[in-house]
N, C-alpha and C. Protein backbone atom coordinates (compact mmCIF):
# COMPACT_ATOMS: atom_id res chain seq x y z
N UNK A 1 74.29 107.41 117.03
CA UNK A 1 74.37 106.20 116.22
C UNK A 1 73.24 105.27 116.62
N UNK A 2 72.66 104.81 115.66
CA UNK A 2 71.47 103.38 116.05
C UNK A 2 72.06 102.62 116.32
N UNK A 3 71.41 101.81 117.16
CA UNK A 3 71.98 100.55 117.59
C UNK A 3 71.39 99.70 116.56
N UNK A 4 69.73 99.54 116.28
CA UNK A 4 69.49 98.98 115.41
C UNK A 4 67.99 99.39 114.57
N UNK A 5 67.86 98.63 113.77
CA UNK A 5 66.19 99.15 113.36
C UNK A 5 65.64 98.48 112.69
N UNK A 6 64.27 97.96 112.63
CA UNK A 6 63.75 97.08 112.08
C UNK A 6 62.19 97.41 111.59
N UNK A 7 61.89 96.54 110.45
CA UNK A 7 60.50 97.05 109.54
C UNK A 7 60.26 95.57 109.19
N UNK A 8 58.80 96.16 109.07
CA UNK A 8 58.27 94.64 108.30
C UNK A 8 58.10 95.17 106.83
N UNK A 9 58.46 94.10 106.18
CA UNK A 9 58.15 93.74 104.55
C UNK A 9 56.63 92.84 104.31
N UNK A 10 56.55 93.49 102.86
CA UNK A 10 55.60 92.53 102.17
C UNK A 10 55.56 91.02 101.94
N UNK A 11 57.39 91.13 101.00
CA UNK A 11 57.41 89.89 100.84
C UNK A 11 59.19 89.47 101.10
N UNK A 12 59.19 88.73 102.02
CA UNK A 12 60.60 88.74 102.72
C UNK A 12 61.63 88.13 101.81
N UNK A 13 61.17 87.41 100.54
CA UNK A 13 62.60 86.76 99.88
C UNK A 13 62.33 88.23 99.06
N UNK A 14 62.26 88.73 98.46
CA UNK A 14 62.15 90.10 97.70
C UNK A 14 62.82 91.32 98.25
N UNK A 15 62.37 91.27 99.32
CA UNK A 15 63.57 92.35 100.07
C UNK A 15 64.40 91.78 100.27
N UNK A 16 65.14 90.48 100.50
CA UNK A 16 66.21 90.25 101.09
C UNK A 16 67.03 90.36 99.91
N UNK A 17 66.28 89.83 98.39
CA UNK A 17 67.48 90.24 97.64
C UNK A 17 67.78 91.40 97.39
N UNK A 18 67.00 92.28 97.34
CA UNK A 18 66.71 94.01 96.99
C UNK A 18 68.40 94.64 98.58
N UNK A 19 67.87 94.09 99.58
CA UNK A 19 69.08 94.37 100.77
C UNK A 19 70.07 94.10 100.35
N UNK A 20 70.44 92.17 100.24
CA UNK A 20 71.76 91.79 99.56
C UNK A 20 72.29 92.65 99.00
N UNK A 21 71.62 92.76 97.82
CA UNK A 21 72.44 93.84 96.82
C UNK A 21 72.96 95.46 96.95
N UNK A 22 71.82 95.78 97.43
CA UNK A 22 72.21 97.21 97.67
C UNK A 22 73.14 97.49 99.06
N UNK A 23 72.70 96.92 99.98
CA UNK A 23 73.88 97.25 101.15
C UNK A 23 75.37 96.59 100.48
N UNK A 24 75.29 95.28 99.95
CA UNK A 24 76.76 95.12 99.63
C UNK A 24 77.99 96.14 99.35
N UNK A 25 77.26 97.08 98.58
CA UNK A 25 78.84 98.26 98.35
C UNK A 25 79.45 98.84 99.92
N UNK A 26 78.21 99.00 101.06
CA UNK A 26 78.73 99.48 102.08
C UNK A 26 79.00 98.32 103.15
N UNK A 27 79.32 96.95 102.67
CA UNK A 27 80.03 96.04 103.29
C UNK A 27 79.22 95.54 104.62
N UNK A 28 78.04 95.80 104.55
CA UNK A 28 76.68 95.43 105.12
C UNK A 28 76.17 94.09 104.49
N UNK A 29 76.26 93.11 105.40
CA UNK A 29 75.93 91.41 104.88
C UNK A 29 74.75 90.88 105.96
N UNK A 30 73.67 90.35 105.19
CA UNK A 30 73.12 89.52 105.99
C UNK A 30 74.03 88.44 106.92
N UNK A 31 73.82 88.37 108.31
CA UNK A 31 74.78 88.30 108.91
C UNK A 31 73.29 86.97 110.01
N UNK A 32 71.68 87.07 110.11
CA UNK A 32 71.48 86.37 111.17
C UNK A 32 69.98 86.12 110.66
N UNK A 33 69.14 85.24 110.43
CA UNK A 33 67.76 84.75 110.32
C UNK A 33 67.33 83.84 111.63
N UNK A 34 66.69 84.12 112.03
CA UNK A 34 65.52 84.20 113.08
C UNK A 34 64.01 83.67 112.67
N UNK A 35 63.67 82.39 112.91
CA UNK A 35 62.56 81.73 112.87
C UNK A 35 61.41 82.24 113.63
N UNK A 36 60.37 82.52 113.15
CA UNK A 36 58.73 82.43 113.79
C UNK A 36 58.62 81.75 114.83
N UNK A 37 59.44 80.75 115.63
CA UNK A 37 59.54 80.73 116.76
C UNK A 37 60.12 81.12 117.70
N UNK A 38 60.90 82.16 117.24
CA UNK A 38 61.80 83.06 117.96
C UNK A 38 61.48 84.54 118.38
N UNK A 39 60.50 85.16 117.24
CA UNK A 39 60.69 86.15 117.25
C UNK A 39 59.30 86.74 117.50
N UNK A 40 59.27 87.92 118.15
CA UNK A 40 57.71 88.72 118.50
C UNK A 40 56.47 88.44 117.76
N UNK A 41 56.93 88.48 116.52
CA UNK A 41 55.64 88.93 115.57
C UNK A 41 55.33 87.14 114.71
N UNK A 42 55.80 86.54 115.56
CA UNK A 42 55.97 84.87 114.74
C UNK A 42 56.23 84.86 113.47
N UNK A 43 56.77 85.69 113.18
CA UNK A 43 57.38 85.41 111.62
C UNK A 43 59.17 85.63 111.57
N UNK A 44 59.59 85.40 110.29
CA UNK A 44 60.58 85.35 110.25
C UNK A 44 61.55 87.00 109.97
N UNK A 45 62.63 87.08 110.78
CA UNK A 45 63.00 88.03 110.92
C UNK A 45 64.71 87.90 110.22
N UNK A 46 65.17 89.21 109.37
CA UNK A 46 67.00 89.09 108.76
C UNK A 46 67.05 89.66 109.43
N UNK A 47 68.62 89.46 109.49
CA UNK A 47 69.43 90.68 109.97
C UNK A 47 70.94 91.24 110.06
N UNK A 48 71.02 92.14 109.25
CA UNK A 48 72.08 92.85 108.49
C UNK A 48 72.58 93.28 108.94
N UNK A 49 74.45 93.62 108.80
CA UNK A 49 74.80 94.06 109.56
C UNK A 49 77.02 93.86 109.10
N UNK A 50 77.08 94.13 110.28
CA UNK A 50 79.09 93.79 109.22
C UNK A 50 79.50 93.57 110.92
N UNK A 51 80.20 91.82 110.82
CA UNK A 51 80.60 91.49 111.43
C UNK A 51 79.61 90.58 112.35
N UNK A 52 79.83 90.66 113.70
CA UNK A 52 78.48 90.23 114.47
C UNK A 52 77.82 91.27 115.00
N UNK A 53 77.70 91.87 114.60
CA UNK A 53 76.84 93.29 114.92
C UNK A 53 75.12 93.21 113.51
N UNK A 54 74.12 92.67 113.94
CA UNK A 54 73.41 92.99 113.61
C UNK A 54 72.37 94.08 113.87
N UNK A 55 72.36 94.69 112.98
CA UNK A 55 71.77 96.50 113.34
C UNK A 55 70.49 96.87 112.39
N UNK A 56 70.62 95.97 111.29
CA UNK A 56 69.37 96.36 110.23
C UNK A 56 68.52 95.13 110.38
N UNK A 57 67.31 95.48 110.72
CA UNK A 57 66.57 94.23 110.30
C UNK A 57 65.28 94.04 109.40
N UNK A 58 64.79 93.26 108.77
CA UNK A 58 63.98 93.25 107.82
C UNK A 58 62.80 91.43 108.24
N UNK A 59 61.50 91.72 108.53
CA UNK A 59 60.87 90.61 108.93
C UNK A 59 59.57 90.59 108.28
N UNK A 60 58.92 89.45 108.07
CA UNK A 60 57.21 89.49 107.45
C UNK A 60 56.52 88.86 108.72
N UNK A 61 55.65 88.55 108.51
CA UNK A 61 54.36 88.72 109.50
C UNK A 61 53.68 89.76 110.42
N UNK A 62 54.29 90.76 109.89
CA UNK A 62 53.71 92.34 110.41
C UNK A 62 53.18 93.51 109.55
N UNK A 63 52.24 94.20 109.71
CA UNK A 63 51.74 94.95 108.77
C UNK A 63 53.06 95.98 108.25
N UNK A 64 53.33 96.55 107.05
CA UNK A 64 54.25 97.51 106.35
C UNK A 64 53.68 98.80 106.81
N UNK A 65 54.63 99.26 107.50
CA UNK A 65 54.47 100.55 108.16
C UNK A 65 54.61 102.37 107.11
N UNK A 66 53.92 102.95 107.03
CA UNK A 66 53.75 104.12 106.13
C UNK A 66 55.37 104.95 106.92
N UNK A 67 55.84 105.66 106.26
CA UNK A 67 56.34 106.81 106.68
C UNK A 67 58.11 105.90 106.98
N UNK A 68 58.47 105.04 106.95
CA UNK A 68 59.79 104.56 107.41
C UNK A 68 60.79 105.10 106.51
N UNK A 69 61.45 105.35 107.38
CA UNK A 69 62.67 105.91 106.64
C UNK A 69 64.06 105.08 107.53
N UNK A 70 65.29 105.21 106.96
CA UNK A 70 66.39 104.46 107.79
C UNK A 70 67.56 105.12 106.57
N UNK A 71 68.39 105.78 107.63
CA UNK A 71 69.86 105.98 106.88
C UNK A 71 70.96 105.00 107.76
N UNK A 72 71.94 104.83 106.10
CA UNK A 72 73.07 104.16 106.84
C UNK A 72 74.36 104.77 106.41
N UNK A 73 75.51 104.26 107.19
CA UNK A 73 76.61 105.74 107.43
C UNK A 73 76.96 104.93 105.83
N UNK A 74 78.04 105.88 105.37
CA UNK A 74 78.76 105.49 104.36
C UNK A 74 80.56 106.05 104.58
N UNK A 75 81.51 105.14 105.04
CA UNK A 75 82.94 105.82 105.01
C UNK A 75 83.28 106.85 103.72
N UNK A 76 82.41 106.41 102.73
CA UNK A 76 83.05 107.49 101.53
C UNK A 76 81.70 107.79 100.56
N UNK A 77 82.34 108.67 99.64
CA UNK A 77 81.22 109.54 98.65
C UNK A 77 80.72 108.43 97.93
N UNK A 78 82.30 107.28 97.53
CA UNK A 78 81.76 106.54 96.25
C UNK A 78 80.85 105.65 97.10
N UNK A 79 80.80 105.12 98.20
CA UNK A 79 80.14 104.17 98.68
C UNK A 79 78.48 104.71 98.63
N UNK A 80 78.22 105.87 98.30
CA UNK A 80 77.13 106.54 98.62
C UNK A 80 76.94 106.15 96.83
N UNK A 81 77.62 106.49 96.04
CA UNK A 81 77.10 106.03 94.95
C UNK A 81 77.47 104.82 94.52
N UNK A 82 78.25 104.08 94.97
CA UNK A 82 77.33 102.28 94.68
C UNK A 82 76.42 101.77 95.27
N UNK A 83 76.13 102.33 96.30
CA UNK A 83 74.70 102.00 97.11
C UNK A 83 73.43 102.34 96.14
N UNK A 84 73.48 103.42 95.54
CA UNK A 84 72.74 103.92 94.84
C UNK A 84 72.44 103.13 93.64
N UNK A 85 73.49 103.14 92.62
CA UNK A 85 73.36 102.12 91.54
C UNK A 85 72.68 100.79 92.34
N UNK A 86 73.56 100.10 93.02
CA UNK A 86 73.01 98.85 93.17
C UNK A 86 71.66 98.63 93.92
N UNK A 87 71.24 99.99 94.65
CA UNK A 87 69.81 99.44 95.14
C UNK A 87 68.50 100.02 93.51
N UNK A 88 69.29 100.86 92.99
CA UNK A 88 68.40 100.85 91.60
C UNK A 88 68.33 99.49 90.32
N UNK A 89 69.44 98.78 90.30
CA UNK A 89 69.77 97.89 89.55
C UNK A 89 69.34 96.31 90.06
N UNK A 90 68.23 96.56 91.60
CA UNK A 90 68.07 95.34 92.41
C UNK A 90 66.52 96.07 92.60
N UNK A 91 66.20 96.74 91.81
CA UNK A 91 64.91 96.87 91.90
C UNK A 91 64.00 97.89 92.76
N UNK A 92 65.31 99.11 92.99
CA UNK A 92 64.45 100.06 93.65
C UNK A 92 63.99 101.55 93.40
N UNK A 93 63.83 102.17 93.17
CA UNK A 93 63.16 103.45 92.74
C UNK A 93 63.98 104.43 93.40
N UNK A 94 64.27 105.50 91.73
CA UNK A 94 65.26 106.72 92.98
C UNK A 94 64.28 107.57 93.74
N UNK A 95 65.03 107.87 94.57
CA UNK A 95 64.22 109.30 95.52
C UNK A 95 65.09 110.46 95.87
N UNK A 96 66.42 110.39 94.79
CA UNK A 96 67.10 111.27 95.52
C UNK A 96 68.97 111.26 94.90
N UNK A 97 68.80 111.08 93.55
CA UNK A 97 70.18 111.05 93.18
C UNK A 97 71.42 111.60 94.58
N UNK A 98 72.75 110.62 93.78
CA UNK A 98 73.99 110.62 95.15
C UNK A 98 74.32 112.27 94.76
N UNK A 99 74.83 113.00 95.99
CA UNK A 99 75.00 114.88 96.03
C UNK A 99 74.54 115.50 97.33
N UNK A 100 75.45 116.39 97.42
CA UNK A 100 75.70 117.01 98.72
C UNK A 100 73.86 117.81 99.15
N UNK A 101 73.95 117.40 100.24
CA UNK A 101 72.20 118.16 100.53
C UNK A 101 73.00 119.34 101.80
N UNK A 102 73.24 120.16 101.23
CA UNK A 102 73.60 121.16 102.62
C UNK A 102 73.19 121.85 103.48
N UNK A 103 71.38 121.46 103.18
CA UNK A 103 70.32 121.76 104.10
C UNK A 103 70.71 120.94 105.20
N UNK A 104 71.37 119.86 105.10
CA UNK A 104 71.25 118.70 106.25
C UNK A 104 72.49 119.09 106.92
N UNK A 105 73.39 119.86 106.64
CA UNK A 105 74.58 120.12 106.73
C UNK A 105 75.75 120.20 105.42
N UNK A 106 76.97 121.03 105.74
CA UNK A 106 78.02 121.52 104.64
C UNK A 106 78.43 120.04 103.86
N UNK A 107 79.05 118.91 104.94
CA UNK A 107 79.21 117.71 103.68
C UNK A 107 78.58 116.43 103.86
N UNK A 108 77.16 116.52 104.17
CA UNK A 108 76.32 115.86 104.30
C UNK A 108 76.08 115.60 102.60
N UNK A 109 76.44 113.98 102.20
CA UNK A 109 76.63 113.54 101.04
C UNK A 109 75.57 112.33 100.88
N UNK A 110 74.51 112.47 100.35
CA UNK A 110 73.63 111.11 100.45
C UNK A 110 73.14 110.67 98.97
N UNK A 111 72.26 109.63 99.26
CA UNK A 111 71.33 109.07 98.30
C UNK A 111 70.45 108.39 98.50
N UNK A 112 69.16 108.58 98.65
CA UNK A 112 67.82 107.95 98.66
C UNK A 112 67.45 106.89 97.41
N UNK A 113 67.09 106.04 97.97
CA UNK A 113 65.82 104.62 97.14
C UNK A 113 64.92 104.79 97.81
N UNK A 114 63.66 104.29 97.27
CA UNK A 114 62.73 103.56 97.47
C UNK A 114 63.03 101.93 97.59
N UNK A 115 62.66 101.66 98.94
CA UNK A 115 62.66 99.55 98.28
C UNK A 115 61.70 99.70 97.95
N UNK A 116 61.43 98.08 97.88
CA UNK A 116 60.53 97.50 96.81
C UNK A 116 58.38 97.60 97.56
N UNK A 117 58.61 97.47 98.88
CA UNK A 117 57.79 98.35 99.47
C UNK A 117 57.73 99.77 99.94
N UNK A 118 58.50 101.06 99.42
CA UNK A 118 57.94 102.25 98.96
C UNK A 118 58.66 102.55 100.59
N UNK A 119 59.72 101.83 101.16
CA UNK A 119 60.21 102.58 102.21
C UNK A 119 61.47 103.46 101.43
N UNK A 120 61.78 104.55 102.76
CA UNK A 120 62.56 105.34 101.93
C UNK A 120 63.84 105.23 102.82
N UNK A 121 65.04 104.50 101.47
CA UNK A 121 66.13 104.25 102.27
C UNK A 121 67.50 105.08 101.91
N UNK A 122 68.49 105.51 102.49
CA UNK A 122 69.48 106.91 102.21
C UNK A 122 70.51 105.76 102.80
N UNK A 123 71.90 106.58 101.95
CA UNK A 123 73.37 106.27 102.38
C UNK A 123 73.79 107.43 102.78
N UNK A 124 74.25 107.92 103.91
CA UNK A 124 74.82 109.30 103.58
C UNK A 124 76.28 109.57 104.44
N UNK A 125 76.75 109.88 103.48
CA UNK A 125 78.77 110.14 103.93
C UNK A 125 78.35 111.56 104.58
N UNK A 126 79.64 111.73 106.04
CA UNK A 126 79.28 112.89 106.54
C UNK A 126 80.68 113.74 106.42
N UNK A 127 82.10 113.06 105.48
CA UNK A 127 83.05 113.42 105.83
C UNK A 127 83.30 113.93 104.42
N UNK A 128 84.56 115.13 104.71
CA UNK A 128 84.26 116.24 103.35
C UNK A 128 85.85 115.47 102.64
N UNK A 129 85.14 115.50 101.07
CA UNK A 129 86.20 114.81 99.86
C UNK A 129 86.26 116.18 99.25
């Protein structure tokens, strides 16, 4: 399990709504913002997460890194497909309609976006429906 993970964005109110929306089905809430005087890269840093557990983070003042990828668990199939709708309906690009990939394993259940900077983000349920 990650403890946590973090990327820089292009443009930080743009992802944050593109996040809002799409983590919401898996009960993932911006949960902590962090000022340019707080944080490594002097810019401002979110951070997502359910409960006080912040685990996702999203910040600008750092170059957008090629190649990022980040999965997050999903308790169920449908949560894998409202993640999906809602990160397409908030502005993100499919990469991967919701369906069992059994290369990854027997009920390895996911779904890939693109955000809005071309990272590639997955929900994936590991428990068999």
């Amino acid at each position: 399990m990650l403890d946590h993970v973090g990327f820089a964005v292009s443009d930080l109110a743009r992802s944050r709504h593109f996040y809002e929306a799409a983590l919401a089905p898996l009960g993932i809430t911006l949960i902590m913002e962090v000022g340019p005087s707080e944080t490594e890269s002097r810019g401002t840093a979110l951070g997502f997460g359910v409960e006080d557990n912040p685990f996702f983070w999203i910040g600008d003042n750092e170059r957008v890194g090629e190649g990022t990828h980040v999965a997050f668990r999903a308790v169920t199939r449908a949560e894998v497909d409202a993640f999906h709708a809602a990160a397409l309906a908030a502005g993100g690009r499919d990469n991967g309609a919701p369906g069992l990939r059994p290369h990854y394993g027997p009920t390895y259940y996911a779904a890939f976006v693109h955000d809005p900077d071309g990272i590639n983000v997955e929900a994936v349920c590991h428990r068999e429906e």
